[in-house]
N, C-alpha and C. Protein backbone atom coordinates (compact mmCIF):
# COMPACT_ATOMS: atom_id res chain seq x y z
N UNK A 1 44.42 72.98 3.76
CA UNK A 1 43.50 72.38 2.81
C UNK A 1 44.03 70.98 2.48
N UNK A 2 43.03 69.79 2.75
CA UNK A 2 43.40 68.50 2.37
C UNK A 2 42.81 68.00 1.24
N UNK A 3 43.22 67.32 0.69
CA UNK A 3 42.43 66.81 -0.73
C UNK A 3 41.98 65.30 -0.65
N UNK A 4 40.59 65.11 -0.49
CA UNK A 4 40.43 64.01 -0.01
C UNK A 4 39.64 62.79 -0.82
N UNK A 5 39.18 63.47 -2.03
CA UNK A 5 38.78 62.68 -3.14
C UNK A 5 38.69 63.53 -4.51
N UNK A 6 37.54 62.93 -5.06
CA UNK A 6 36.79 63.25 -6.43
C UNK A 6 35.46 63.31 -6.68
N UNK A 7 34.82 64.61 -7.15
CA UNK A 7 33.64 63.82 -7.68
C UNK A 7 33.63 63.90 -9.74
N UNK A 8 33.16 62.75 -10.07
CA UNK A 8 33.81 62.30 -11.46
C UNK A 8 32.04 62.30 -12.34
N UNK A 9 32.30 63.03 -13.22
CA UNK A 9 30.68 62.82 -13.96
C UNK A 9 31.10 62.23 -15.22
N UNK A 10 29.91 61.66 -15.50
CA UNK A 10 29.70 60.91 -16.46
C UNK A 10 29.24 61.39 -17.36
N UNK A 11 29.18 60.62 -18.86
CA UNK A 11 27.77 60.86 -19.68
C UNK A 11 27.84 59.50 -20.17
N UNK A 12 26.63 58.82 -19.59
CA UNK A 12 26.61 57.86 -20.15
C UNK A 12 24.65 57.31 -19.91
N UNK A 13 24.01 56.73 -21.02
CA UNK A 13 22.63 56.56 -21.26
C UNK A 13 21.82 56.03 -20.33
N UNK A 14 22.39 55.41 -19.33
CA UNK A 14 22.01 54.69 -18.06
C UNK A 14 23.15 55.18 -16.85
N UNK A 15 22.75 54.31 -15.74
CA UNK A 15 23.89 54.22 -14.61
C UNK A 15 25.00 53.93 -15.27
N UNK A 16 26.32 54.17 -14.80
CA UNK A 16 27.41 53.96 -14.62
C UNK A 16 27.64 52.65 -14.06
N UNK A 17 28.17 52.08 -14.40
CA UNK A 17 28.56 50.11 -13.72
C UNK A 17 30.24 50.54 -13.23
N UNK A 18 30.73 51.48 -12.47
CA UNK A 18 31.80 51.77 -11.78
C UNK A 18 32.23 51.25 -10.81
N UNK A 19 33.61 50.90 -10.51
CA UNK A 19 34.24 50.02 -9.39
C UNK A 19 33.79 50.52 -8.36
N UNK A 20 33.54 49.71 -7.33
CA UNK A 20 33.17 50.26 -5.97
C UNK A 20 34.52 50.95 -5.12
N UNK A 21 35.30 50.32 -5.53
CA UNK A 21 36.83 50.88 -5.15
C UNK A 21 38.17 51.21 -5.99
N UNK A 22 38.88 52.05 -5.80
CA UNK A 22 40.23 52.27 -6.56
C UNK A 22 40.79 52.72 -5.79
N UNK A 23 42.34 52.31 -6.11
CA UNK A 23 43.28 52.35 -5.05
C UNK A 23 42.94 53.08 -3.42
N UNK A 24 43.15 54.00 -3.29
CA UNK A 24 42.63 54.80 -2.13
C UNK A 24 41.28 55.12 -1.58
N UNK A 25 40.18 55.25 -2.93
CA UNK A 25 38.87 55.67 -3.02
C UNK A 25 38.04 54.64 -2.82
N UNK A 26 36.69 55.29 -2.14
CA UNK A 26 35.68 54.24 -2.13
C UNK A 26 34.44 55.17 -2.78
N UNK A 27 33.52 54.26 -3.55
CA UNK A 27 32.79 54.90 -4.52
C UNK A 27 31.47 55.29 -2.88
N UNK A 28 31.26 56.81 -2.85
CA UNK A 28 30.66 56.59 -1.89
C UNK A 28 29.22 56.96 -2.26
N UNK A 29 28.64 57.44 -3.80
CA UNK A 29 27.49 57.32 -3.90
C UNK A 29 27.34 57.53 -5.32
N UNK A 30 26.50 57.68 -6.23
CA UNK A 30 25.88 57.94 -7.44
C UNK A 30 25.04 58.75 -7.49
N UNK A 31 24.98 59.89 -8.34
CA UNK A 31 23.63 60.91 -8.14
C UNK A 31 23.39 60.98 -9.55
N UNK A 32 22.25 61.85 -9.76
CA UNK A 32 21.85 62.53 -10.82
C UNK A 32 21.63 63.26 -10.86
N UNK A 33 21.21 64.87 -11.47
CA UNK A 33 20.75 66.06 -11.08
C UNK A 33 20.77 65.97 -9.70
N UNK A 34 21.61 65.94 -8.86
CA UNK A 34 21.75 66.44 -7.41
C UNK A 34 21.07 65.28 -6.25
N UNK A 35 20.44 64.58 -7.08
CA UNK A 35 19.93 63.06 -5.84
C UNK A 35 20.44 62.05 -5.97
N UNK A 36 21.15 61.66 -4.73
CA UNK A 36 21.54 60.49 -5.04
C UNK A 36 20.40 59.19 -5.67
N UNK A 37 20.96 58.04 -6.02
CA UNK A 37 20.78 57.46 -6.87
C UNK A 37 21.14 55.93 -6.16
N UNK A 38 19.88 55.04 -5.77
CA UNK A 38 20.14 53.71 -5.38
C UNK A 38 19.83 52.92 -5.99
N UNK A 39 20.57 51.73 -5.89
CA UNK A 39 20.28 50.23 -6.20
C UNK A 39 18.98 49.63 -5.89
N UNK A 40 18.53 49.07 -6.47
CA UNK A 40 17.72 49.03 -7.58
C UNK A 40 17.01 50.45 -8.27
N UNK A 41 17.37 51.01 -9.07
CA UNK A 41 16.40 52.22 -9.74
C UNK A 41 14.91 51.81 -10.00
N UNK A 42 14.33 52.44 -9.46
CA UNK A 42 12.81 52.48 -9.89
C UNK A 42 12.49 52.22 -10.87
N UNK A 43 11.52 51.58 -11.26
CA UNK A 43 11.23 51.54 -12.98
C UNK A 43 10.93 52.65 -13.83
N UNK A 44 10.05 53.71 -12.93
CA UNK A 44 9.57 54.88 -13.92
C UNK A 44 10.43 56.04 -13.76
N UNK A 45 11.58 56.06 -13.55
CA UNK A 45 12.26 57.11 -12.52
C UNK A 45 12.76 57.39 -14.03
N UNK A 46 13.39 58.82 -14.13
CA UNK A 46 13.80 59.50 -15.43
C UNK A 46 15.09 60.09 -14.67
N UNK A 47 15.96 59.96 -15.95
CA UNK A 47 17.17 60.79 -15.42
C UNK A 47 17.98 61.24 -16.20
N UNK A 48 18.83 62.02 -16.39
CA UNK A 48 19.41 62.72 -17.51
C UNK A 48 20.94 62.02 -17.62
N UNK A 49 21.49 62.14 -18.98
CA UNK A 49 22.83 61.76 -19.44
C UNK A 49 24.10 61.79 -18.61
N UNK A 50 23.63 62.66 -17.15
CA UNK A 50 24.87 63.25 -17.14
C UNK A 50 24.73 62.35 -15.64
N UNK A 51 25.99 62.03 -15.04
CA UNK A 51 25.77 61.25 -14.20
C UNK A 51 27.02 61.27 -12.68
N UNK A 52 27.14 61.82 -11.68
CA UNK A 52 27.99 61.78 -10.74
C UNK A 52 28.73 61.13 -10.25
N UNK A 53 29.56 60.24 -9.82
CA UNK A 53 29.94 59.55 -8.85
C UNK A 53 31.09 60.06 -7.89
N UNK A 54 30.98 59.91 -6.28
CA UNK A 54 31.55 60.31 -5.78
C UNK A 54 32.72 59.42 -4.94
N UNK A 55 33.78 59.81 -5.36
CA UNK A 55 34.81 58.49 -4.87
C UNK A 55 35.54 59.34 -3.82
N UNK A 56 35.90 59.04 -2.65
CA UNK A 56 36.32 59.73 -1.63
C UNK A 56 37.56 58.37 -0.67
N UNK A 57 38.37 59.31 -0.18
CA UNK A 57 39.30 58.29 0.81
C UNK A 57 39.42 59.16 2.12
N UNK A 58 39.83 57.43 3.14
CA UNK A 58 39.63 57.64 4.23
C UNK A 58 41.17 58.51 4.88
N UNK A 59 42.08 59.16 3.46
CA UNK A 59 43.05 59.80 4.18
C UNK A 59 43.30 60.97 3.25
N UNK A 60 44.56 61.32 3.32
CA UNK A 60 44.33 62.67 1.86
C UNK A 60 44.96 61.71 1.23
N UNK A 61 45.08 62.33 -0.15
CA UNK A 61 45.55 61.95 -0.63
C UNK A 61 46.04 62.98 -2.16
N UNK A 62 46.81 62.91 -3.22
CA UNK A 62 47.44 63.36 -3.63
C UNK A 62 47.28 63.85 -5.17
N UNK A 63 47.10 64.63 -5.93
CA UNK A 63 46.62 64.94 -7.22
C UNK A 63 47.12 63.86 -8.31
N UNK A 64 48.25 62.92 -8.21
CA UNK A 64 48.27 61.96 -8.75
C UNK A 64 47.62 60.43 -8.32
N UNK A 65 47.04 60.50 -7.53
CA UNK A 65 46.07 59.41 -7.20
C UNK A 65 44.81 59.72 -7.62
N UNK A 66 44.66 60.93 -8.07
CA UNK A 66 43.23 61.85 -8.40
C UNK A 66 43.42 61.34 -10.04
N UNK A 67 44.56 61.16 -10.65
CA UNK A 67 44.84 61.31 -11.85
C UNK A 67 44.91 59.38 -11.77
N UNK A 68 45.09 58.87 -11.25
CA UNK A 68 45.35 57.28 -11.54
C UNK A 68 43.58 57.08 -11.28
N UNK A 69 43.19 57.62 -10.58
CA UNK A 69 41.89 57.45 -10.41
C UNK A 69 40.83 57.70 -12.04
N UNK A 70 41.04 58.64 -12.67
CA UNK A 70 40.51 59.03 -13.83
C UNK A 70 41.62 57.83 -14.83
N UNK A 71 42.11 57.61 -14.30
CA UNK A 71 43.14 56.55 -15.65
C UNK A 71 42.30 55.31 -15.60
N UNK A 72 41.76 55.10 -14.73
CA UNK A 72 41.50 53.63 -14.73
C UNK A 72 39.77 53.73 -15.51
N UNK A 73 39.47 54.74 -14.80
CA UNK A 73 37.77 55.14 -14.87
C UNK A 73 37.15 55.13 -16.57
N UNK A 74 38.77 55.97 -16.81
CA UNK A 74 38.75 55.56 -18.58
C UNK A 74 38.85 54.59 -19.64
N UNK A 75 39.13 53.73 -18.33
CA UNK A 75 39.21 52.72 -19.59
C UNK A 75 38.00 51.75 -19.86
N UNK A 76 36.66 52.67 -18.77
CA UNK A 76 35.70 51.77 -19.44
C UNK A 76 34.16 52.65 -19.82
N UNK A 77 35.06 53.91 -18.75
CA UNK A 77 33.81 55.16 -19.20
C UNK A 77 33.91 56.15 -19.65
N UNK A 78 33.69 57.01 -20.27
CA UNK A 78 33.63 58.36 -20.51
C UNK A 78 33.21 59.25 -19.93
N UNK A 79 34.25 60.19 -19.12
CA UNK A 79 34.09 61.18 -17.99
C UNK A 79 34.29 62.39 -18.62
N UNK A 80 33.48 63.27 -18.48
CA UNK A 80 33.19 64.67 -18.77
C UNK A 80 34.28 65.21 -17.89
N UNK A 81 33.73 65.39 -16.89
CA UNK A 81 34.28 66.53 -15.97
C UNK A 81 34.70 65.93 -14.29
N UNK A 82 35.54 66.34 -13.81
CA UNK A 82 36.42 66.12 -12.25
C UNK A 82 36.28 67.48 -11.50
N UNK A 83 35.56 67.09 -10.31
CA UNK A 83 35.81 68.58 -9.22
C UNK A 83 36.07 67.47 -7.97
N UNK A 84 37.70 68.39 -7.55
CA UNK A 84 38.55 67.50 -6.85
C UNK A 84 37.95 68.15 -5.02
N UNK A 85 37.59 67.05 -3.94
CA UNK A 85 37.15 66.95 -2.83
C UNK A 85 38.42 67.73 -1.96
N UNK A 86 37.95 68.63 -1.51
CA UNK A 86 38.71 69.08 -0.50
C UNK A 86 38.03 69.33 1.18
N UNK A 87 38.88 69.00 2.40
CA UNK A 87 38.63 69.28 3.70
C UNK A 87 39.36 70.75 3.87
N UNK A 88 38.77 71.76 4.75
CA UNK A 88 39.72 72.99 5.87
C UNK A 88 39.42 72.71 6.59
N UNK A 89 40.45 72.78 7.62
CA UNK A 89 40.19 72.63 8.79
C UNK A 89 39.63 71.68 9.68
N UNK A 90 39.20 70.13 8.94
CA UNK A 90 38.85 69.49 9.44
C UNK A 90 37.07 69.50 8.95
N UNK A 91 36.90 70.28 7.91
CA UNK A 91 35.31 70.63 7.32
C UNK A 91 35.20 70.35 6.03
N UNK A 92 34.58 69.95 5.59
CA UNK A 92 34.28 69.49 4.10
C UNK A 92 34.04 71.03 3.29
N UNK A 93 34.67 70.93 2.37
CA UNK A 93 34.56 72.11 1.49
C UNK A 93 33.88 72.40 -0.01
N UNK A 94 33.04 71.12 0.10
CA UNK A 94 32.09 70.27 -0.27
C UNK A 94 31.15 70.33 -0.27
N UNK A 95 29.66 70.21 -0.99
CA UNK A 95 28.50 70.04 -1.15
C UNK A 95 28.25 68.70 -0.92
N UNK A 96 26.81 68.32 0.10
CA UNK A 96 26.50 67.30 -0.32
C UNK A 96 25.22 67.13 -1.34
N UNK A 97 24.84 65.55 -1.99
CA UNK A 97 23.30 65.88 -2.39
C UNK A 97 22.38 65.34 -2.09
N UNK A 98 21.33 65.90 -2.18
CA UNK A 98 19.85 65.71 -1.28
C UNK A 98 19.46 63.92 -1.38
């Protein structure tokens, strides 16, 4: 089992304005209730408080990079909840969303 990112939720009234990168991680998408979520948002589009982002690296990496990762994230957002990315075997052990 490799540990290969984060996915980090939010609560915050709009999008998240999150780094595209931290140390190891690259922010690799934004969702909401389970859809991702693009640049420019629609005008009439509705979405709830709670908000995803998925930061992932291109190697493993280590439960304290998982933790420098939420250090930094804090200091400009308020994160609910962390479910940490794991590979077996070379397979994502992972959900993606629609």
């Amino acid at each position: 089992m490799k540990l290969v990112g984060a996915d980090v939720y939010f609560w915050s009234s709009g999008m998240p304005d999150v780094p595209k990168q931290i140390g190891p991680f690259v922010l690799q998408f934004i969702s909401n209730r389970g859809t991702r979520v693009v640049q420019p948002i629609a005008p009439n589009a509705e979405f709830s408080d709670w908000w995803c982002c998925r930061y992932r690296a291109d190697r493993e990496v280590s439960h304290a990079d998982v933790h420098a990762l939420l250090e930094t994230l804090s200091q400009k957002h308020v994160w609910t909840q962390v479910q940490k990315l794991f590979e077996i075997n070379g397979a994502n052990a992972y959900s993606e969303p629609y």
